[in-house]
Structures are given as structure tokens and as C-alpha cells.
PDB file of N, CA and C in Angstrom:
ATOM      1  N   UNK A   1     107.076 107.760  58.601  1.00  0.00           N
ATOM      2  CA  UNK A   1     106.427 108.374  59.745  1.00  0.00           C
ATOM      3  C   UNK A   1     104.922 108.433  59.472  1.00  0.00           C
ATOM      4  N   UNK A   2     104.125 107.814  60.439  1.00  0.00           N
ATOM      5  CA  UNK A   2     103.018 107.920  60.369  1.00  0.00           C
ATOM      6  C   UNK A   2     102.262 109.322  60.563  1.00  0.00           C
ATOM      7  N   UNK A   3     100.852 109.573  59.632  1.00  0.00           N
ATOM      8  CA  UNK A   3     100.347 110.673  60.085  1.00  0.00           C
ATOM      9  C   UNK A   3     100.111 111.528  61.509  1.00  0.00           C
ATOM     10  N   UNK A   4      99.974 110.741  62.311  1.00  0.00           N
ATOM     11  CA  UNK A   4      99.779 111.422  63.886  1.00  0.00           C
ATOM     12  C   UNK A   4     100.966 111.462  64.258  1.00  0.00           C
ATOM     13  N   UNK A   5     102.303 110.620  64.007  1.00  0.00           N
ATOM     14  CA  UNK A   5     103.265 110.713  64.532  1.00  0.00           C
ATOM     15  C   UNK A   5     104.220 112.066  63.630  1.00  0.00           C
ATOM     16  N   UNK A   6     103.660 112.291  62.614  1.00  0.00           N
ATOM     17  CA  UNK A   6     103.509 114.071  62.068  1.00  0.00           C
ATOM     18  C   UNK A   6     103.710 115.061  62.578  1.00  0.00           C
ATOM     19  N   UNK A   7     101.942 114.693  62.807  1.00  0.00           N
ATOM     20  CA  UNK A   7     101.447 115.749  63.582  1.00  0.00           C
ATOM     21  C   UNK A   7     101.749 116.217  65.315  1.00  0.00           C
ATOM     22  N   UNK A   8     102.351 114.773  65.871  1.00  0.00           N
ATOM     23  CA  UNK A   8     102.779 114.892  66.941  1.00  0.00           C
ATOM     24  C   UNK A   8     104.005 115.743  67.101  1.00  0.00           C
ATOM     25  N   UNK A   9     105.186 115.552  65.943  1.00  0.00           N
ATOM     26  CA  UNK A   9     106.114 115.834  66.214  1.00  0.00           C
ATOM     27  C   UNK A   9     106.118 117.887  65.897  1.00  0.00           C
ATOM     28  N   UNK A  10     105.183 117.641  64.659  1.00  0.00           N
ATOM     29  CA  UNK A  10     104.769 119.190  64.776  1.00  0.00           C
ATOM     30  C   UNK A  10     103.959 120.199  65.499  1.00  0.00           C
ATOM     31  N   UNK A  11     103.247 119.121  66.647  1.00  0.00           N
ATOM     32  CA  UNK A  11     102.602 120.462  67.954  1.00  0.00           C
ATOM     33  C   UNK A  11     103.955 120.497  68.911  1.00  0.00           C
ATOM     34  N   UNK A  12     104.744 119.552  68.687  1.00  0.00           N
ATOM     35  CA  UNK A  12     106.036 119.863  69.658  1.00  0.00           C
ATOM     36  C   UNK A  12     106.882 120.671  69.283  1.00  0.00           C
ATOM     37  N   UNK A  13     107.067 121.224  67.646  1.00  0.00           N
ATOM     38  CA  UNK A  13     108.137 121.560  66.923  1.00  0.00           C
ATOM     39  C   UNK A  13     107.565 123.277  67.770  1.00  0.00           C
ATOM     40  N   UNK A  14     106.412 122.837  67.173  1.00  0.00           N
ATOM     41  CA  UNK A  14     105.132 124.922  67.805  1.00  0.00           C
ATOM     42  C   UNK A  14     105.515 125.143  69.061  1.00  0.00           C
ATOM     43  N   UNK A  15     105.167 124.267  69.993  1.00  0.00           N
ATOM     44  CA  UNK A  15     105.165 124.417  71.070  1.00  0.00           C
ATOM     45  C   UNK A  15     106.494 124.731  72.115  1.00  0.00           C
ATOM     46  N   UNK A  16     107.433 124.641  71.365  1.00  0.00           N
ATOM     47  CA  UNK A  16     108.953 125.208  71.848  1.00  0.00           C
ATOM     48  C   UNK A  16     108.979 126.055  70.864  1.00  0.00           C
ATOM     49  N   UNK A  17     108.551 126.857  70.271  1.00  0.00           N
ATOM     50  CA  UNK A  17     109.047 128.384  69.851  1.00  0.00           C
ATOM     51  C   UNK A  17     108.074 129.491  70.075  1.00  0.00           C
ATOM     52  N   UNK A  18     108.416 130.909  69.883  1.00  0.00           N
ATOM     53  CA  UNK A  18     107.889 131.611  70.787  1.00  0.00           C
ATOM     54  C   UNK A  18     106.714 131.376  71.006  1.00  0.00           C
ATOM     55  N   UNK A  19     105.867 131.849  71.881  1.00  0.00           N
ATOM     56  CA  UNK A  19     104.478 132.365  71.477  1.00  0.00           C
ATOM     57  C   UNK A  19     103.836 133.388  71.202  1.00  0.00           C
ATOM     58  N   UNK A  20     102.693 133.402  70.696  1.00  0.00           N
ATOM     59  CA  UNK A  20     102.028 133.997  70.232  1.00  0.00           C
ATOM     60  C   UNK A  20     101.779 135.463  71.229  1.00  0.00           C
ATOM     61  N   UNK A  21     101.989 136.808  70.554  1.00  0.00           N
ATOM     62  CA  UNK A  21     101.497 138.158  71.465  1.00  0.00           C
ATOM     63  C   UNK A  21     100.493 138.153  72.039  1.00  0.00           C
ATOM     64  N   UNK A  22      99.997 137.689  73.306  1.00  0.00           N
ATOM     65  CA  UNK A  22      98.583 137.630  73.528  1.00  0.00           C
ATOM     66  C   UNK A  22      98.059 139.120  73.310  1.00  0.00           C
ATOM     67  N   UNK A  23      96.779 139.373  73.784  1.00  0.00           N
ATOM     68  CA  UNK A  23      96.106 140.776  73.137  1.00  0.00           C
ATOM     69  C   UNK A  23      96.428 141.631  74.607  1.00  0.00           C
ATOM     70  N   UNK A  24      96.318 141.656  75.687  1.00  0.00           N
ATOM     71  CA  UNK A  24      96.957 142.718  76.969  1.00  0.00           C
ATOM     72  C   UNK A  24      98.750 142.658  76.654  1.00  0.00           C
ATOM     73  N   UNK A  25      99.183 142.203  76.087  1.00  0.00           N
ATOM     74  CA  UNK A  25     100.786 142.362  75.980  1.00  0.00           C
ATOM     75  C   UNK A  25     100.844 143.295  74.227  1.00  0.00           C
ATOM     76  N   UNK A  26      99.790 143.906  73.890  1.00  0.00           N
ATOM     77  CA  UNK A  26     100.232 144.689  72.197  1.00  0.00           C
ATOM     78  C   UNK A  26     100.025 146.027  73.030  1.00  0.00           C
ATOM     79  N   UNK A  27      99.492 146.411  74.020  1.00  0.00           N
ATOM     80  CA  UNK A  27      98.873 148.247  74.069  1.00  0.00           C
ATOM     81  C   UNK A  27      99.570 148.651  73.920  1.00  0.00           C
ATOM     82  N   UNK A  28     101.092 148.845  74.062  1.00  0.00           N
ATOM     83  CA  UNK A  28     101.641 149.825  73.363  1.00  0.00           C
ATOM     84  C   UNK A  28     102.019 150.039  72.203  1.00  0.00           C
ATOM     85  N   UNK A  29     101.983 148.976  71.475  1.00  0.00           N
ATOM     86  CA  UNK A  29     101.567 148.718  69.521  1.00  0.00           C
ATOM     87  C   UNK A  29     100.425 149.426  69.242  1.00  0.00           C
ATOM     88  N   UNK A  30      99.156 149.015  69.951  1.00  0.00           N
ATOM     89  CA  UNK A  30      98.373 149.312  69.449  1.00  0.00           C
ATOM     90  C   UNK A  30      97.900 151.370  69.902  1.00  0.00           C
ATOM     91  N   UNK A  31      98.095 151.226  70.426  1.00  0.00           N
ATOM     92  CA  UNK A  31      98.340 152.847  71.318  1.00  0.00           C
ATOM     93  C   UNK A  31      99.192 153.588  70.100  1.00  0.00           C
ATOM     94  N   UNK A  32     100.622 152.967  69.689  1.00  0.00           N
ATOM     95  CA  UNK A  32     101.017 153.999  68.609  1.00  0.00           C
ATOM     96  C   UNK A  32     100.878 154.150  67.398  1.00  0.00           C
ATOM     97  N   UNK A  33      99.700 152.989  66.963  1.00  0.00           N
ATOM     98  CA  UNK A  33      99.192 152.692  66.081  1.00  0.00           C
ATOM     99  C   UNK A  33      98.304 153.673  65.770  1.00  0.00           C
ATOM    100  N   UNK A  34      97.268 154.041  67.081  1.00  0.00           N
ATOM    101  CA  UNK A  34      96.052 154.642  66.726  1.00  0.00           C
ATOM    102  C   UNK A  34      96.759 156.494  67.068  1.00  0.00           C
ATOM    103  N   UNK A  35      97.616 156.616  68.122  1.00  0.00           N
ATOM    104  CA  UNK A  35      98.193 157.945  67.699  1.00  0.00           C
ATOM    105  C   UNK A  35      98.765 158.171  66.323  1.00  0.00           C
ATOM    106  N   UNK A  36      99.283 157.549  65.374  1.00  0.00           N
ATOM    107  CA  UNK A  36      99.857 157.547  63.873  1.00  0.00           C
ATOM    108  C   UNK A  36      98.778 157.871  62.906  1.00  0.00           C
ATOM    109  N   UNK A  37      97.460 157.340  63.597  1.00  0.00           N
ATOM    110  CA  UNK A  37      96.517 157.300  62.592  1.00  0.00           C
ATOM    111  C   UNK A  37      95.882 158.558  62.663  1.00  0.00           C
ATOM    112  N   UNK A  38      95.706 159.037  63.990  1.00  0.00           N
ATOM    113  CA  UNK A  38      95.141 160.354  64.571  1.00  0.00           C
ATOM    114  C   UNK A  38      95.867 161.630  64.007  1.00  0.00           C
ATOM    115  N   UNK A  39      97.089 161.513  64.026  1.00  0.00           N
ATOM    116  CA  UNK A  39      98.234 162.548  63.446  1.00  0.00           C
ATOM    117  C   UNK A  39      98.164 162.459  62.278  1.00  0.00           C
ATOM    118  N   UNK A  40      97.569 161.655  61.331  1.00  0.00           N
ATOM    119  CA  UNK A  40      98.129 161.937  59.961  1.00  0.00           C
ATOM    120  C   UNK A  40      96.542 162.416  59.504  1.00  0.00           C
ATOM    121  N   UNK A  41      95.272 161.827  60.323  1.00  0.00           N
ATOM    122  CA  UNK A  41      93.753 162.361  60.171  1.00  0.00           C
ATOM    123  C   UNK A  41      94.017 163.867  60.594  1.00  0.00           C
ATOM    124  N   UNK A  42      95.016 164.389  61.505  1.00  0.00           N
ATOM    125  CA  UNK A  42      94.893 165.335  62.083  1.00  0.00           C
ATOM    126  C   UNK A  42      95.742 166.405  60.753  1.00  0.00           C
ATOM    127  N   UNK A  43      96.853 166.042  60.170  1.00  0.00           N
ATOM    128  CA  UNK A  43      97.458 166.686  59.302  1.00  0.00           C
ATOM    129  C   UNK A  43      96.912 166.824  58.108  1.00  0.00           C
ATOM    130  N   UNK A  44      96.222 165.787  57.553  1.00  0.00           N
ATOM    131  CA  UNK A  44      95.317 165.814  56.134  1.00  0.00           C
ATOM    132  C   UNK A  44      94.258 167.170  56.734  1.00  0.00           C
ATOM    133  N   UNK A  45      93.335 167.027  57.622  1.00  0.00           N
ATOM    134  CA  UNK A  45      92.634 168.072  57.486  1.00  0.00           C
ATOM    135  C   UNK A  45      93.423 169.418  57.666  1.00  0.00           C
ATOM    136  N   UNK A  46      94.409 169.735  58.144  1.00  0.00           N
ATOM    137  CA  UNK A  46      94.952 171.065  58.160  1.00  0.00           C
ATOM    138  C   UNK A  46      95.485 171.348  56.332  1.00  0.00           C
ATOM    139  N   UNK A  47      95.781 170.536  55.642  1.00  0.00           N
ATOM    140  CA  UNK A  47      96.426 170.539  54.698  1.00  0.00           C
ATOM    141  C   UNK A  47      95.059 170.520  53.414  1.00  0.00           C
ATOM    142  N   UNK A  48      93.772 169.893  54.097  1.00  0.00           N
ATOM    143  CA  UNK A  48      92.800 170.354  53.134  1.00  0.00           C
ATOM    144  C   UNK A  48      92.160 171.789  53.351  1.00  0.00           C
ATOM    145  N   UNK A  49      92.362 172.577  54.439  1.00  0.00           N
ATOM    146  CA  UNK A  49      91.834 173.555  55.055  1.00  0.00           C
ATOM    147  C   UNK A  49      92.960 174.901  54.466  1.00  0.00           C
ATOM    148  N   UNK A  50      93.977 174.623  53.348  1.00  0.00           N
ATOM    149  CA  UNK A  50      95.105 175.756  53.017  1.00  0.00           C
ATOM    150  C   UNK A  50      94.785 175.507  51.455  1.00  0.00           C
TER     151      UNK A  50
END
């Protein structure tokens, strides 16, 4: 198999499996991401404050 015929067969192999999360399809990843981060910033300071 020639090199392009490779590479051909591997943008086809990509291109039938999923795709990629675009960035408007994560907010709710990223939403419980940054509440997780907020809650545990929020618990360290109560826990440095005792």
C-alpha cells in the first residue's frame, strides 16, 4: 500500500467514528467542572478559618 493510499484509507477509518465534542456541546461538563472547583475553594477556606 502506497503512502497516500495510507493515508487515504486512514481519514476514512476517522471519519466514520465518532466525532469530536465540539466546544457549545461540553457546558454542562464544563459548568460542573467549575461548580466542583468553587465548592472545594469554598470548603478549604471554611476549613482554614477553624
Amino acid at each position: 500500500m502506497s503512502r497516500t493510499s495510507k493515508f487515504i484509507a486512514s481519514v476514512v477509518a476517522t471519519s466514520k467514528e465518532d466525532l469530536p465534542v465540539l466546544p457549545f456541546q461540553r457546558g454542562a461538563a464544563r459548568k460542573a467542572m467549575f461548580d466542583r472547583i468553587n465548592a472545594e475553594a469554598a470548603n478549604d477556606a471554611v476549613q482554614q478559618r477553624a
